[in-house]
PDB file of N, CA and C in Angstrom:
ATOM      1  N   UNK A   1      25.040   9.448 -11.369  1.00  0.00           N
ATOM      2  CA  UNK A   1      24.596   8.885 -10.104  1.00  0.00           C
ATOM      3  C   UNK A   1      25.234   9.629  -8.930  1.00  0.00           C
ATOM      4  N   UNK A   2      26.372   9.752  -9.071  1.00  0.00           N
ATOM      5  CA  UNK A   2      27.131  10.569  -8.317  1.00  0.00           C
ATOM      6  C   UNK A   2      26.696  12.006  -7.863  1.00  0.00           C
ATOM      7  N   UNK A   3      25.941  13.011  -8.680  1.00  0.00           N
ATOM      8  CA  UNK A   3      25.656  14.103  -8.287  1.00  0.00           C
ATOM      9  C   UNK A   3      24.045  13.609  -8.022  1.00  0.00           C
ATOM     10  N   UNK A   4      23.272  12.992  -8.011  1.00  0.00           N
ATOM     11  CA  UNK A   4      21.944  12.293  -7.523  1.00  0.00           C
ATOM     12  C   UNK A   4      22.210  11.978  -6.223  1.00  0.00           C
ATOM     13  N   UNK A   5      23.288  11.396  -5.565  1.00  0.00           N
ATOM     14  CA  UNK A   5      23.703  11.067  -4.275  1.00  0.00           C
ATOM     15  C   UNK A   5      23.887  12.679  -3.780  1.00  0.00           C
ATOM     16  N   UNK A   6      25.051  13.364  -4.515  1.00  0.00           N
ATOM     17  CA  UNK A   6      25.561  14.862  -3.997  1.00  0.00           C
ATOM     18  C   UNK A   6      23.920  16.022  -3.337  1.00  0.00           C
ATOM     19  N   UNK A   7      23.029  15.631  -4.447  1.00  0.00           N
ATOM     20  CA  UNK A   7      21.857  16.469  -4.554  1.00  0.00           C
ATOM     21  C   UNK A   7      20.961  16.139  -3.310  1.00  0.00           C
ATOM     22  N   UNK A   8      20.686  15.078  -2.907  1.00  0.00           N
ATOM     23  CA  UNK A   8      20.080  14.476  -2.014  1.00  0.00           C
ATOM     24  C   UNK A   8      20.366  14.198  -0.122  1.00  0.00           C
ATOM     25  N   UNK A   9      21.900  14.003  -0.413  1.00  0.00           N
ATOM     26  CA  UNK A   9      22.253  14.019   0.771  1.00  0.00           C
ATOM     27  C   UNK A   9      21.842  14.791   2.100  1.00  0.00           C
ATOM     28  N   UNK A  10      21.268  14.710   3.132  1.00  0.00           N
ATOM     29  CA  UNK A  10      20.740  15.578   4.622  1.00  0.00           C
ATOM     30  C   UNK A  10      21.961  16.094   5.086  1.00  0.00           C
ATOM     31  N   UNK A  11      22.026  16.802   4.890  1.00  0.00           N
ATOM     32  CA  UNK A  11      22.894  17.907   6.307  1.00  0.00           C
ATOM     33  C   UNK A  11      22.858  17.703   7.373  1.00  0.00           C
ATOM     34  N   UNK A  12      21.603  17.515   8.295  1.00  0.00           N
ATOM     35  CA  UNK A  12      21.007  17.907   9.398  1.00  0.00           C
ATOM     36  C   UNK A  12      20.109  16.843   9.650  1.00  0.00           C
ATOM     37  N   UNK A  13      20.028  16.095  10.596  1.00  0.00           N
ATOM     38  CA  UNK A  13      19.013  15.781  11.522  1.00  0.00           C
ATOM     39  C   UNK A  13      18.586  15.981  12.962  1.00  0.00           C
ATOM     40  N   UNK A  14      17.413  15.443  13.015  1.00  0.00           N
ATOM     41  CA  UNK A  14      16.426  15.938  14.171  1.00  0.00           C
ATOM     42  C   UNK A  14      17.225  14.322  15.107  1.00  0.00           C
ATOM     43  N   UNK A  15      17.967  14.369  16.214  1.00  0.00           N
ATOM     44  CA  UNK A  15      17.768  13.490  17.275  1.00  0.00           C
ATOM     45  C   UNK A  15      16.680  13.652  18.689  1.00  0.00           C
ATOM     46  N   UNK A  16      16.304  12.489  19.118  1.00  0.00           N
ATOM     47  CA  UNK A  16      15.602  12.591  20.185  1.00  0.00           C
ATOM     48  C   UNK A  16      16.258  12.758  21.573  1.00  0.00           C
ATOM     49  N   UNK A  17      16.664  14.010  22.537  1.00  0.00           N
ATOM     50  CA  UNK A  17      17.417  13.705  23.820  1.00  0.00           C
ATOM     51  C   UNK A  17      16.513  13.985  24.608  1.00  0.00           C
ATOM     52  N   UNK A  18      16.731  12.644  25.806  1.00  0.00           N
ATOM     53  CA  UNK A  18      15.961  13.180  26.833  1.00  0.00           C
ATOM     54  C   UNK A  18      16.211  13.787  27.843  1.00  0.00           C
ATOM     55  N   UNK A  19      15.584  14.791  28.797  1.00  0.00           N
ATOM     56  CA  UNK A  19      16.121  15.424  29.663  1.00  0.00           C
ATOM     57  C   UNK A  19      15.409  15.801  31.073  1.00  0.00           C
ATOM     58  N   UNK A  20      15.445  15.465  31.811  1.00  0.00           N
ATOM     59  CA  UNK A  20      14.627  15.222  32.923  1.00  0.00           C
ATOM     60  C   UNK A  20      13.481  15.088  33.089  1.00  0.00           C
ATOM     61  N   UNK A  21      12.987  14.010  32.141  1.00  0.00           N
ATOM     62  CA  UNK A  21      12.237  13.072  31.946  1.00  0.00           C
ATOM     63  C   UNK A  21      11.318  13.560  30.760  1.00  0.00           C
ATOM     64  N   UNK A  22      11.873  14.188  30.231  1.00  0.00           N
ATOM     65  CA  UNK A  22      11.044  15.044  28.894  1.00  0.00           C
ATOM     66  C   UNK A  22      11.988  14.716  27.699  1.00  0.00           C
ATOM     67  N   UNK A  23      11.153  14.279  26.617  1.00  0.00           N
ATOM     68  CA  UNK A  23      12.158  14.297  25.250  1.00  0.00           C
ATOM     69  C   UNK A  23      11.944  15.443  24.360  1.00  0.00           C
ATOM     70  N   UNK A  24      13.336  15.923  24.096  1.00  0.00           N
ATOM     71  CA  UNK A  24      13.071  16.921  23.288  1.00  0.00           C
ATOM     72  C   UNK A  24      13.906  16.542  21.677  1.00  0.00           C
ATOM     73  N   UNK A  25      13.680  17.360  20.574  1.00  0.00           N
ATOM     74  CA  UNK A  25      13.687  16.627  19.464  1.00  0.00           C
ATOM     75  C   UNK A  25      15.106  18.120  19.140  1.00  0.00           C
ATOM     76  N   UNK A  26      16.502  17.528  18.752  1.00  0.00           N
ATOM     77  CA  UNK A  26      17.704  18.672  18.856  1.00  0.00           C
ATOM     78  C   UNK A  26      18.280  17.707  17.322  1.00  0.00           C
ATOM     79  N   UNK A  27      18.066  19.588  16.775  1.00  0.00           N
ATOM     80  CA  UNK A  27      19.022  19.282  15.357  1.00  0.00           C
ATOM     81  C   UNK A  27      20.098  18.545  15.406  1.00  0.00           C
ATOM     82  N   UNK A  28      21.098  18.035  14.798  1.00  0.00           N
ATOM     83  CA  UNK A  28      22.459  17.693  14.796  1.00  0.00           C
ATOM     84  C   UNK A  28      22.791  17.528  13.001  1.00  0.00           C
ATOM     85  N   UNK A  29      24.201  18.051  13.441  1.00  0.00           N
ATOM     86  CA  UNK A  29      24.953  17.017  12.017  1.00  0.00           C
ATOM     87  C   UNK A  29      25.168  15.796  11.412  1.00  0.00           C
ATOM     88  N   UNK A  30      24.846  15.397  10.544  1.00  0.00           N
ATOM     89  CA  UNK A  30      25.395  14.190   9.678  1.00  0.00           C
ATOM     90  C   UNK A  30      26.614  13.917   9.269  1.00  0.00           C
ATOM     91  N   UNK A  31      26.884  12.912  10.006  1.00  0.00           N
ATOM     92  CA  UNK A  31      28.358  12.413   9.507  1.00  0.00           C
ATOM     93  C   UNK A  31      28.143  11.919   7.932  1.00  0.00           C
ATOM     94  N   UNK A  32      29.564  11.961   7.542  1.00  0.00           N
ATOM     95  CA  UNK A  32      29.690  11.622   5.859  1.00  0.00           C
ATOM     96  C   UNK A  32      29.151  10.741   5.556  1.00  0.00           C
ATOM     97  N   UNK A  33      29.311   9.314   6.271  1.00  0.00           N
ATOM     98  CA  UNK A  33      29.092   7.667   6.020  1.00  0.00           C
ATOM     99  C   UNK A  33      27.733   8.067   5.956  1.00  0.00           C
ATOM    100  N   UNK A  34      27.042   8.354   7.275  1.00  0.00           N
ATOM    101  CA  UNK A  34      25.599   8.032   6.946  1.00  0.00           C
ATOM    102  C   UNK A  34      24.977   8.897   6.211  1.00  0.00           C
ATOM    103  N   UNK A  35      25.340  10.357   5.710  1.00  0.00           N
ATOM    104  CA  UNK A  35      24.781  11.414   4.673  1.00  0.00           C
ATOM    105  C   UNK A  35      24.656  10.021   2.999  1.00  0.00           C
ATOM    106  N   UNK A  36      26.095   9.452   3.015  1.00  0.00           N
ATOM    107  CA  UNK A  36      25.446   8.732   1.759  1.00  0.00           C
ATOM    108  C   UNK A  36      24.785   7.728   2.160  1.00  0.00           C
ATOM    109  N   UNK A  37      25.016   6.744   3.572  1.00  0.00           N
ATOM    110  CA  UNK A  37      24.438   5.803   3.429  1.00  0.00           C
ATOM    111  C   UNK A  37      22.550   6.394   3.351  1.00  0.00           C
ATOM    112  N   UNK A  38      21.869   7.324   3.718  1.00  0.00           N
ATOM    113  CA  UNK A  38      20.586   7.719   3.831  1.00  0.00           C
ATOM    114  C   UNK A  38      20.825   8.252   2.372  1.00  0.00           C
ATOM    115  N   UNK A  39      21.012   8.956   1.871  1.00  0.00           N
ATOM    116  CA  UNK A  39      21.530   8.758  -0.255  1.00  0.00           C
ATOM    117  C   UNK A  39      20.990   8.241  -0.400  1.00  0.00           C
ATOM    118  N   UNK A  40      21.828   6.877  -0.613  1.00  0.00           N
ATOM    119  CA  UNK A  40      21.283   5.703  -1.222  1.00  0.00           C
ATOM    120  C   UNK A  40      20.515   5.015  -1.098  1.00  0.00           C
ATOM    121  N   UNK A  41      19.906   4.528   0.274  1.00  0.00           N
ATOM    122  CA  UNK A  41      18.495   4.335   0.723  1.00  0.00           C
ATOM    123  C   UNK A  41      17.441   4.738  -0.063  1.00  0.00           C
ATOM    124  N   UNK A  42      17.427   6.236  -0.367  1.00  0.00           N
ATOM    125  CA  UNK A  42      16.514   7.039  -0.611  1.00  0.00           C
ATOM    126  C   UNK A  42      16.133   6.411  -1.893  1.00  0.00           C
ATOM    127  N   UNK A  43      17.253   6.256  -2.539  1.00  0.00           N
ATOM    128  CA  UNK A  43      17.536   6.615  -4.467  1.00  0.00           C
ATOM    129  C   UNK A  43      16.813   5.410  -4.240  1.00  0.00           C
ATOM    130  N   UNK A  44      17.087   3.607  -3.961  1.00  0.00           N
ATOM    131  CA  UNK A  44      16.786   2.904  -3.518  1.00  0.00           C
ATOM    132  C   UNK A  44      15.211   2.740  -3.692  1.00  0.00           C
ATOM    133  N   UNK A  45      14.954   3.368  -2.529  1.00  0.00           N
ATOM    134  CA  UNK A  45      13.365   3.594  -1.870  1.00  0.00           C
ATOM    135  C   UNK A  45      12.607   3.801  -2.752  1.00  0.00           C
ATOM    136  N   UNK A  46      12.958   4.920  -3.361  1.00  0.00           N
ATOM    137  CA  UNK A  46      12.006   5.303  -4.759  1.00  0.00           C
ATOM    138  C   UNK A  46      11.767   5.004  -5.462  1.00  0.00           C
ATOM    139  N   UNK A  47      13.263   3.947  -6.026  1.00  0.00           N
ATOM    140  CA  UNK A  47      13.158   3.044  -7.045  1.00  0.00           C
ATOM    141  C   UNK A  47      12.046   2.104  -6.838  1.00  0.00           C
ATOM    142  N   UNK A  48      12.067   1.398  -6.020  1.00  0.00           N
ATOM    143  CA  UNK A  48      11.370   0.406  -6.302  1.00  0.00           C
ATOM    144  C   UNK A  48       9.957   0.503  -5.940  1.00  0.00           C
ATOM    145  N   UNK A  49       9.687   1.621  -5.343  1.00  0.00           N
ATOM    146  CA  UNK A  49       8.083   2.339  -5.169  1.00  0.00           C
ATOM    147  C   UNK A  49       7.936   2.428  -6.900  1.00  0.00           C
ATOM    148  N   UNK A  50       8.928   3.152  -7.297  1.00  0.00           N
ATOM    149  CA  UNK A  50       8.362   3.325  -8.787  1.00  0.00           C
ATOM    150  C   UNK A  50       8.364   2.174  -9.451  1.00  0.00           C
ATOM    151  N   UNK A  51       8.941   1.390  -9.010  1.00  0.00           N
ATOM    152  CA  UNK A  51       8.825  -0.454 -10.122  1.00  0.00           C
ATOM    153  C   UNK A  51       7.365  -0.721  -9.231  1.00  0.00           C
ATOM    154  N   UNK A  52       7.039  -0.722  -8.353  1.00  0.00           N
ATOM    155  CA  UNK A  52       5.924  -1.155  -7.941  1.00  0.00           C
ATOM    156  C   UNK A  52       4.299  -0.756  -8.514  1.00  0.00           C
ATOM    157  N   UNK A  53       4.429   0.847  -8.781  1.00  0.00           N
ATOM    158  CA  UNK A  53       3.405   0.925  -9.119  1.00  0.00           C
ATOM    159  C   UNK A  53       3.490   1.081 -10.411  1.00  0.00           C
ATOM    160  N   UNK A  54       4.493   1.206 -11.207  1.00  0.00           N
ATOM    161  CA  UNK A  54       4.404   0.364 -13.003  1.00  0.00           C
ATOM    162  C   UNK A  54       3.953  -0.775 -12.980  1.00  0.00           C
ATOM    163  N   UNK A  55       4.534  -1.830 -12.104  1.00  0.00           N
ATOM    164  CA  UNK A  55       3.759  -3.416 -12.102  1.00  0.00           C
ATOM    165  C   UNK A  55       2.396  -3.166 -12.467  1.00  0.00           C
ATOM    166  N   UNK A  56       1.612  -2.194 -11.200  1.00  0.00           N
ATOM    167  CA  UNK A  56       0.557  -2.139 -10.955  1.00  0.00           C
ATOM    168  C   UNK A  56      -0.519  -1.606 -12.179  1.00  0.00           C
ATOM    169  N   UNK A  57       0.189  -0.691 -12.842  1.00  0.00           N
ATOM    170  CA  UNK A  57      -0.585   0.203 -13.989  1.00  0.00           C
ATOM    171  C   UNK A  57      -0.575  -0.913 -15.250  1.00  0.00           C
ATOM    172  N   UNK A  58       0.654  -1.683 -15.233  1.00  0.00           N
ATOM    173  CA  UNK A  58       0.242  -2.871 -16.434  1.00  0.00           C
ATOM    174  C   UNK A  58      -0.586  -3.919 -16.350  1.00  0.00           C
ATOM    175  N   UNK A  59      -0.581  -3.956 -14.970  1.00  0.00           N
ATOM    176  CA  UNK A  59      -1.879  -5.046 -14.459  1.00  0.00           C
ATOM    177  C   UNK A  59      -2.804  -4.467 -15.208  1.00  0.00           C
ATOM    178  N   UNK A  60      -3.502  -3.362 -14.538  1.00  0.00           N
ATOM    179  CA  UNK A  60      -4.786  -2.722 -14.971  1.00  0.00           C
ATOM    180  C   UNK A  60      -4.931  -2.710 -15.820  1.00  0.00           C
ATOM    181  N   UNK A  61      -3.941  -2.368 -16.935  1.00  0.00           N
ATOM    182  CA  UNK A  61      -3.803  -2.385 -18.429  1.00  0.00           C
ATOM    183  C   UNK A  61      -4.258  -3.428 -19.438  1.00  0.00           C
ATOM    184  N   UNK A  62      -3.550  -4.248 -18.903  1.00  0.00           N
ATOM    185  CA  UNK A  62      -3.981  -5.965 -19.379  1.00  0.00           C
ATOM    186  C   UNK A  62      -5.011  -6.599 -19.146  1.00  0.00           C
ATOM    187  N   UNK A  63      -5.618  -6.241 -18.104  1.00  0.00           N
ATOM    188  CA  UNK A  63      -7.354  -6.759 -17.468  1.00  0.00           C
ATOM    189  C   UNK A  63      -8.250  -6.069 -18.099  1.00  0.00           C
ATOM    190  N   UNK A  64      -8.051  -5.086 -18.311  1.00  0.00           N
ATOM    191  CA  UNK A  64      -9.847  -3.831 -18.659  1.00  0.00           C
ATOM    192  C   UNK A  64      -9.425  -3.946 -19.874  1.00  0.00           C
TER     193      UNK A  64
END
């Protein structure tokens, strides 16, 4: 799990600054906390997209 977090983690994000009255979209670094906290989100996220559409394929399965 540990190198699944390591593998995944962002480097880099896009922030929004604005600047005389225009927003422009400026790379930045990721602090540590939130590099894993967006990790784990992710791992998270997927998971349960993927429990969702297994639900879904045994439905179908069981009806037809």
């Amino acid at each position: 799990m540990v190198d699944a977090i390591e593998n995944i983690k962002p480097i880099c994000e896009v922030e929004k600054v604005g600047v005389a009255g225009t927003i422009y979209d400026v790379p930045g670094i990721v602090a540590r906390d939130r590099q894993q906290t967006l990790a784990i989100r992710w791992i998270l996220e997927a998971a349960f997209k993927r429990r969702i559409s297994y639900r879904i394929s045994l439905e179908k399965c069981s009806f037809a």
